[in-house]
N, C-alpha and C. Protein backbone atom coordinates (compact mmCIF):
# COMPACT_ATOMS: atom_id res chain seq x y z
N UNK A 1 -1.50 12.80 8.35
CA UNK A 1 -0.08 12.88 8.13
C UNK A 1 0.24 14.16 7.39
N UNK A 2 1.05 14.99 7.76
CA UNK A 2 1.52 15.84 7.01
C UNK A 2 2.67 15.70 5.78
N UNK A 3 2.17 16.05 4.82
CA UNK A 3 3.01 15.42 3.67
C UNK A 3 4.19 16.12 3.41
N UNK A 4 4.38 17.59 4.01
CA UNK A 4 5.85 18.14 3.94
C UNK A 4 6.87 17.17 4.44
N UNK A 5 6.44 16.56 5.17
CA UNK A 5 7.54 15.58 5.67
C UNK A 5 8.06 14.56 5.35
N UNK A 6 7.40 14.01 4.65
CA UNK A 6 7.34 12.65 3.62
C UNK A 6 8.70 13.04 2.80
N UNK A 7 9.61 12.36 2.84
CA UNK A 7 11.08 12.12 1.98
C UNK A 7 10.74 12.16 0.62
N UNK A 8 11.94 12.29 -0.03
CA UNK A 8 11.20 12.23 -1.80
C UNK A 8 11.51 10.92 -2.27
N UNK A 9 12.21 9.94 -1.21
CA UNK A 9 12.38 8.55 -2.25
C UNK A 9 10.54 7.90 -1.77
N UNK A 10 10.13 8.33 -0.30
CA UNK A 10 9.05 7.84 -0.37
C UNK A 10 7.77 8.06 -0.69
N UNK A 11 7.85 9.91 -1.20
CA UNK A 11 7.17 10.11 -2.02
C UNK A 11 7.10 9.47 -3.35
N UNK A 12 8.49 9.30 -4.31
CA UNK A 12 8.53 8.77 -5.39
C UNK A 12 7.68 7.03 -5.30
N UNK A 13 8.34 6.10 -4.13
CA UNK A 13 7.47 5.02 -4.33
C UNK A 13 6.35 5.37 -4.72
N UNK A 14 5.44 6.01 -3.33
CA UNK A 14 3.87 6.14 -3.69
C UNK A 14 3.66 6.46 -5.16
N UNK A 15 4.38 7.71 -5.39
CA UNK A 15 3.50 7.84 -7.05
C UNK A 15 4.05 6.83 -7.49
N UNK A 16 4.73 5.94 -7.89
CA UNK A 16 4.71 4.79 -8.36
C UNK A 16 3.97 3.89 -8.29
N UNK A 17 3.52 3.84 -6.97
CA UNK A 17 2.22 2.46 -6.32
C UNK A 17 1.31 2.67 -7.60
N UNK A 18 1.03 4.10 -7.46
CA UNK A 18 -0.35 4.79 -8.35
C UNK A 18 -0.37 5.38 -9.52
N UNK A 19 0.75 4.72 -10.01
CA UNK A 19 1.10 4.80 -11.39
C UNK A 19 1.43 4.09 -12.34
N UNK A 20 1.38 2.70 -11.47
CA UNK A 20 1.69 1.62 -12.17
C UNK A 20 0.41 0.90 -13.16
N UNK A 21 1.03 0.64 -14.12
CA UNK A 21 -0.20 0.13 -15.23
C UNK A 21 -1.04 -0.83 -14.55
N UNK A 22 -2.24 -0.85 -14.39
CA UNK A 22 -3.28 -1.59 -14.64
C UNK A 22 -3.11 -3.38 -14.95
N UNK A 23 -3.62 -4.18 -14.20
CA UNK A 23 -2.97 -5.64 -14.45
C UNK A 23 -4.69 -6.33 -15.09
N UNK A 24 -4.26 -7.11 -15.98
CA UNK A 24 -5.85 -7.78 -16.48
C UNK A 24 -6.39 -8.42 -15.46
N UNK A 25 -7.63 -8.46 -14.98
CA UNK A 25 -8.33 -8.86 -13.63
C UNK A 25 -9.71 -8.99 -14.25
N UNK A 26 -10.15 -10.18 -14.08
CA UNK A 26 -11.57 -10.30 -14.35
C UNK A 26 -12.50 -9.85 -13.50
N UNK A 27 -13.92 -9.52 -14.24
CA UNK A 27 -14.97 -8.97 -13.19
C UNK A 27 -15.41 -9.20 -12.13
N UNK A 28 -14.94 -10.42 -11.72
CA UNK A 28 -15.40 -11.20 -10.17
C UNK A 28 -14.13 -10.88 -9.25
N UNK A 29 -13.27 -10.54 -9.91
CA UNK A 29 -12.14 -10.24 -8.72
C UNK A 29 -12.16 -8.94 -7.99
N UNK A 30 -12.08 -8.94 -5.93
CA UNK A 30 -11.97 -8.21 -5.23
C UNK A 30 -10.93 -7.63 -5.42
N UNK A 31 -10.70 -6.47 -4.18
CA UNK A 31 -9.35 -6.42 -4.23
C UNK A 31 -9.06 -6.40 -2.73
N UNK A 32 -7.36 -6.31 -2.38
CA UNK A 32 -7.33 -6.33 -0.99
C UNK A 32 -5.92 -5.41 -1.05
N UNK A 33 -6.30 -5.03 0.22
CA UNK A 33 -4.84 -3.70 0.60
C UNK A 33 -3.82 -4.43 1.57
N UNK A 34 -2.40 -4.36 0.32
CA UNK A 34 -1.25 -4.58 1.35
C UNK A 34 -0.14 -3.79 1.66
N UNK A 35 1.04 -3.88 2.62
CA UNK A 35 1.40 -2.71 3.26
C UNK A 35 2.69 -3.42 2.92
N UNK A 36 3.86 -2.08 2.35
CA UNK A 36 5.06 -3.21 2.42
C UNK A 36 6.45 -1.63 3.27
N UNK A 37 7.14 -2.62 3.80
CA UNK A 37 8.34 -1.64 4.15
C UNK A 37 8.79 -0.50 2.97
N UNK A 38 9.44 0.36 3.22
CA UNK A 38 9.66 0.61 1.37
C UNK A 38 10.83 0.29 1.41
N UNK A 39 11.94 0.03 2.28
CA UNK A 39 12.82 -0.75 1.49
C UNK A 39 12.76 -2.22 0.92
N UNK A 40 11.69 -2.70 0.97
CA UNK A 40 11.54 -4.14 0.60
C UNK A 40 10.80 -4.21 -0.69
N UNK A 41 10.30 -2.55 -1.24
CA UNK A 41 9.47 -2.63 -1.83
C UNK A 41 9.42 -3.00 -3.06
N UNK A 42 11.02 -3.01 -3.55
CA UNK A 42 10.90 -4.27 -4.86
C UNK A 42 10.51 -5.32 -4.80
N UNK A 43 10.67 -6.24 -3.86
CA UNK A 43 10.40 -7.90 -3.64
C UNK A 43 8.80 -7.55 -3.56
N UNK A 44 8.11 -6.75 -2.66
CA UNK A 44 7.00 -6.23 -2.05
C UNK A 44 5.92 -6.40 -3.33
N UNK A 45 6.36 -5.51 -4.41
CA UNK A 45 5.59 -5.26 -5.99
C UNK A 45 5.93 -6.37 -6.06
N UNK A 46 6.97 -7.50 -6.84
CA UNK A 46 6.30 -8.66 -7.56
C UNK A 46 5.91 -10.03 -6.88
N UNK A 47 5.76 -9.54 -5.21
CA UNK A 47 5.31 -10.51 -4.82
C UNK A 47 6.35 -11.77 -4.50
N UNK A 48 7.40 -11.31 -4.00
CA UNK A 48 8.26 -12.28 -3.98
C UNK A 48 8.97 -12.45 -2.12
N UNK A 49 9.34 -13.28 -1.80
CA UNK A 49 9.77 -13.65 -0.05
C UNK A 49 8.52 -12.89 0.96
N UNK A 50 7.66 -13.33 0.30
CA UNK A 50 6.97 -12.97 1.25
C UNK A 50 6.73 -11.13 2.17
N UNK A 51 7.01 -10.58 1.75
CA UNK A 51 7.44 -9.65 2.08
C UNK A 51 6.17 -8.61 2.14
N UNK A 52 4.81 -8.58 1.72
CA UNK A 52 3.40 -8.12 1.83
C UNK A 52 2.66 -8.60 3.07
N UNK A 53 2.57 -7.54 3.60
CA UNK A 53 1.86 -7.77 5.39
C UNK A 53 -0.14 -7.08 4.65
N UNK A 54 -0.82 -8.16 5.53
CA UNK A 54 -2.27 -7.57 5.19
C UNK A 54 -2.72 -7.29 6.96
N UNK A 55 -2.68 -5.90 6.72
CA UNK A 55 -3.13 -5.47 7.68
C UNK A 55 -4.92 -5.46 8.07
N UNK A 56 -5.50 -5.57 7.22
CA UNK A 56 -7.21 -5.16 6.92
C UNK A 56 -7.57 -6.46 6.23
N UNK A 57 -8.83 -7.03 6.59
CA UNK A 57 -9.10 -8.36 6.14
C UNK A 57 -9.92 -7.73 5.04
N UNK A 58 -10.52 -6.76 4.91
CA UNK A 58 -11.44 -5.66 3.82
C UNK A 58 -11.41 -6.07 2.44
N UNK A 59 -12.36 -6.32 1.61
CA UNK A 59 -12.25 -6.65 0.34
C UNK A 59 -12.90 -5.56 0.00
N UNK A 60 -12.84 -5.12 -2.09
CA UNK A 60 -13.16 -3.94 -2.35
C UNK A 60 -13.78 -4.16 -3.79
N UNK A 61 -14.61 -3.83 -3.85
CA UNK A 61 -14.55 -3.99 -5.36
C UNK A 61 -14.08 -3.88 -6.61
N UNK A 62 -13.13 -2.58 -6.86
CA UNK A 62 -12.41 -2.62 -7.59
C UNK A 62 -11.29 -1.88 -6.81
N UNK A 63 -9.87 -1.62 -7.45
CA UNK A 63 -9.14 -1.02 -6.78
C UNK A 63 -8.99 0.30 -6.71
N UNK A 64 -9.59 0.97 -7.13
CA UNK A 64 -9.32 2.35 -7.15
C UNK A 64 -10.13 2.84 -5.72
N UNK A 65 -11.09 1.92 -5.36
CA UNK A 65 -12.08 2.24 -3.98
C UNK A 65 -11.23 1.32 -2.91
N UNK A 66 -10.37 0.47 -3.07
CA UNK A 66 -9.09 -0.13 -2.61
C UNK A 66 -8.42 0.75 -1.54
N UNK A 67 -7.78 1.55 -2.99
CA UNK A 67 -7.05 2.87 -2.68
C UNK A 67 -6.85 3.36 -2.00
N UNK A 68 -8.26 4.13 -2.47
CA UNK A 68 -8.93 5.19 -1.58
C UNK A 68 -9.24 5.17 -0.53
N UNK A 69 -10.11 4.29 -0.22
CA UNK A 69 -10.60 3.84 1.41
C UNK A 69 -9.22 3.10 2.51
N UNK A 70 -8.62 2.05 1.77
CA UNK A 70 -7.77 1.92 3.07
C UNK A 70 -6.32 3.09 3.33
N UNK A 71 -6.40 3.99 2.07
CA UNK A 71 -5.50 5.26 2.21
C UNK A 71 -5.69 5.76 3.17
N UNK A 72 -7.41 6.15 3.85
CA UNK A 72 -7.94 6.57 4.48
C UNK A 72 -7.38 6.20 6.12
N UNK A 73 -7.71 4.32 6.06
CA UNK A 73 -7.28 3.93 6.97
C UNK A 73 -5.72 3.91 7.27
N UNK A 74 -4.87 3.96 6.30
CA UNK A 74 -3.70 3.69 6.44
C UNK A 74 -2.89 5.00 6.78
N UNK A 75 -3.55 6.56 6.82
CA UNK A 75 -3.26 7.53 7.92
C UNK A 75 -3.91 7.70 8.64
N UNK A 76 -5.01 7.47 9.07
CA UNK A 76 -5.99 7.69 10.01
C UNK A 76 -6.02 6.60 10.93
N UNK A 77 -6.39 5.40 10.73
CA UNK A 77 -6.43 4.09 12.09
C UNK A 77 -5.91 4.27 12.94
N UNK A 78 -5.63 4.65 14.13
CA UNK A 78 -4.73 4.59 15.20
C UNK A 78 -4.28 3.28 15.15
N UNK A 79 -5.04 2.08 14.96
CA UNK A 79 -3.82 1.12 14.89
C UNK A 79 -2.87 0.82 13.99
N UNK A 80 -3.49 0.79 12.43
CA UNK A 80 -2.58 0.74 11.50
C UNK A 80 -1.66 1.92 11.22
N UNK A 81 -2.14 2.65 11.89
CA UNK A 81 -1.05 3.68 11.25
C UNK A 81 0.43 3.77 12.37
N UNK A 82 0.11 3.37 13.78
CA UNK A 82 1.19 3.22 14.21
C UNK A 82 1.59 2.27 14.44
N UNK A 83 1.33 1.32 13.83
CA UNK A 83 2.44 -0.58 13.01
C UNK A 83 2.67 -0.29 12.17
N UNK A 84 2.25 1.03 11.48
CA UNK A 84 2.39 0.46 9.72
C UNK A 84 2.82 1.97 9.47
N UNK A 85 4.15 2.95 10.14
CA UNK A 85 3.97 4.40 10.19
C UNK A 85 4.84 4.91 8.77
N UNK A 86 4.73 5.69 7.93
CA UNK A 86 5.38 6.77 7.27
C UNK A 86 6.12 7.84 8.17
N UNK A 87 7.55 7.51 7.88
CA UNK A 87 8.69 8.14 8.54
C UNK A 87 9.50 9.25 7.50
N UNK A 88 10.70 9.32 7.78
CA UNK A 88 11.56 10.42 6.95
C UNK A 88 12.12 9.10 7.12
N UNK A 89 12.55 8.04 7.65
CA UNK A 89 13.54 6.83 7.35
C UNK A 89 12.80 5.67 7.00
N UNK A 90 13.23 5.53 5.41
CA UNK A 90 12.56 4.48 4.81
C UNK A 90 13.04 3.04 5.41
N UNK A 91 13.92 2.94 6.45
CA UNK A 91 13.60 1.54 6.72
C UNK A 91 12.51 1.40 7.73
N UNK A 92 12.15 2.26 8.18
CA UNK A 92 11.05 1.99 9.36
C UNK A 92 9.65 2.74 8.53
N UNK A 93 9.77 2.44 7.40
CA UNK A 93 8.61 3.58 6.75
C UNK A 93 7.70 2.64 6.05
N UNK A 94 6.61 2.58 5.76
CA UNK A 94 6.11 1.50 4.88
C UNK A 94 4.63 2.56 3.79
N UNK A 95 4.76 1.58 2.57
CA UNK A 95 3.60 2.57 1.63
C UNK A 95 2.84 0.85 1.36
N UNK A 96 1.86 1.47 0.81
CA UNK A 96 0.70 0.39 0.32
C UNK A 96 0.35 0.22 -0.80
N UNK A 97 -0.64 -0.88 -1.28
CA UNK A 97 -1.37 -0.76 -2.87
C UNK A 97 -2.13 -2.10 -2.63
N UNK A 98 -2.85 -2.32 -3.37
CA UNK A 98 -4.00 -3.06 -3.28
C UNK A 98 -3.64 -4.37 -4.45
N UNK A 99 -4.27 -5.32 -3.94
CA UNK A 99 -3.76 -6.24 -5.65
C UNK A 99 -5.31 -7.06 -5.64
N UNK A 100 -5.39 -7.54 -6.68
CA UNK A 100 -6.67 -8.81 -6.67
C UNK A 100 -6.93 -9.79 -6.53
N UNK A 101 -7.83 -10.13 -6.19
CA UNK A 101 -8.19 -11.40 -4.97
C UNK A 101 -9.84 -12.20 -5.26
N UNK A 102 -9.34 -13.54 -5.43
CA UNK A 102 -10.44 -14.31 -6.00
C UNK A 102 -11.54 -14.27 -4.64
């Protein structure tokens, strides 16, 4: 993906995804990558109407390898990336983040 193109409200989400404080998670917890519209993406963060699509059944060990790796997938996959595309129009645009998982 070329990032000149990326809007600045959906740039601003992302650094937000990856800027958000740290949640207490014990040592046995995976993690897993979910994908949300970004206009939904308030409900999306606290987890509310349902609104978190899991594209990748992938568990991770911690989240920062979360991240990283389904970042990977989430511009690169030919499939996920065109169900799941980054637009200049945030209603058809979606960003990701990982949360933890027993």
């Amino acid at each position: 993906m070329n990032w000149i193109t990326v809007t600045p409200l959906i740039l601003a989400l992302s650094a937000a995804v990856f800027a958000a404080p740290a949640t207490a998670v014990d040592a046995s917890s995976q993690w897993k990558a979910y994908v949300c519209r970004v206009t939904d993406w308030p409900d999306c963060e606290q987890n509310r109407n349902n609104k978190r699509v899991y594209p990748d059944e992938r568990l991770y060990p911690d989240k920062n390898t979360c991240l990283d790796s389904f970042g990977l997938l989430f511009e690169n996959d030919p499939v996920i990336s065109v169900k799941y595309p980054q637009t200049n129009d945030a209603s058809s645009s979606y960003v990701f983040d990982c949360e933890a998982v027993r």
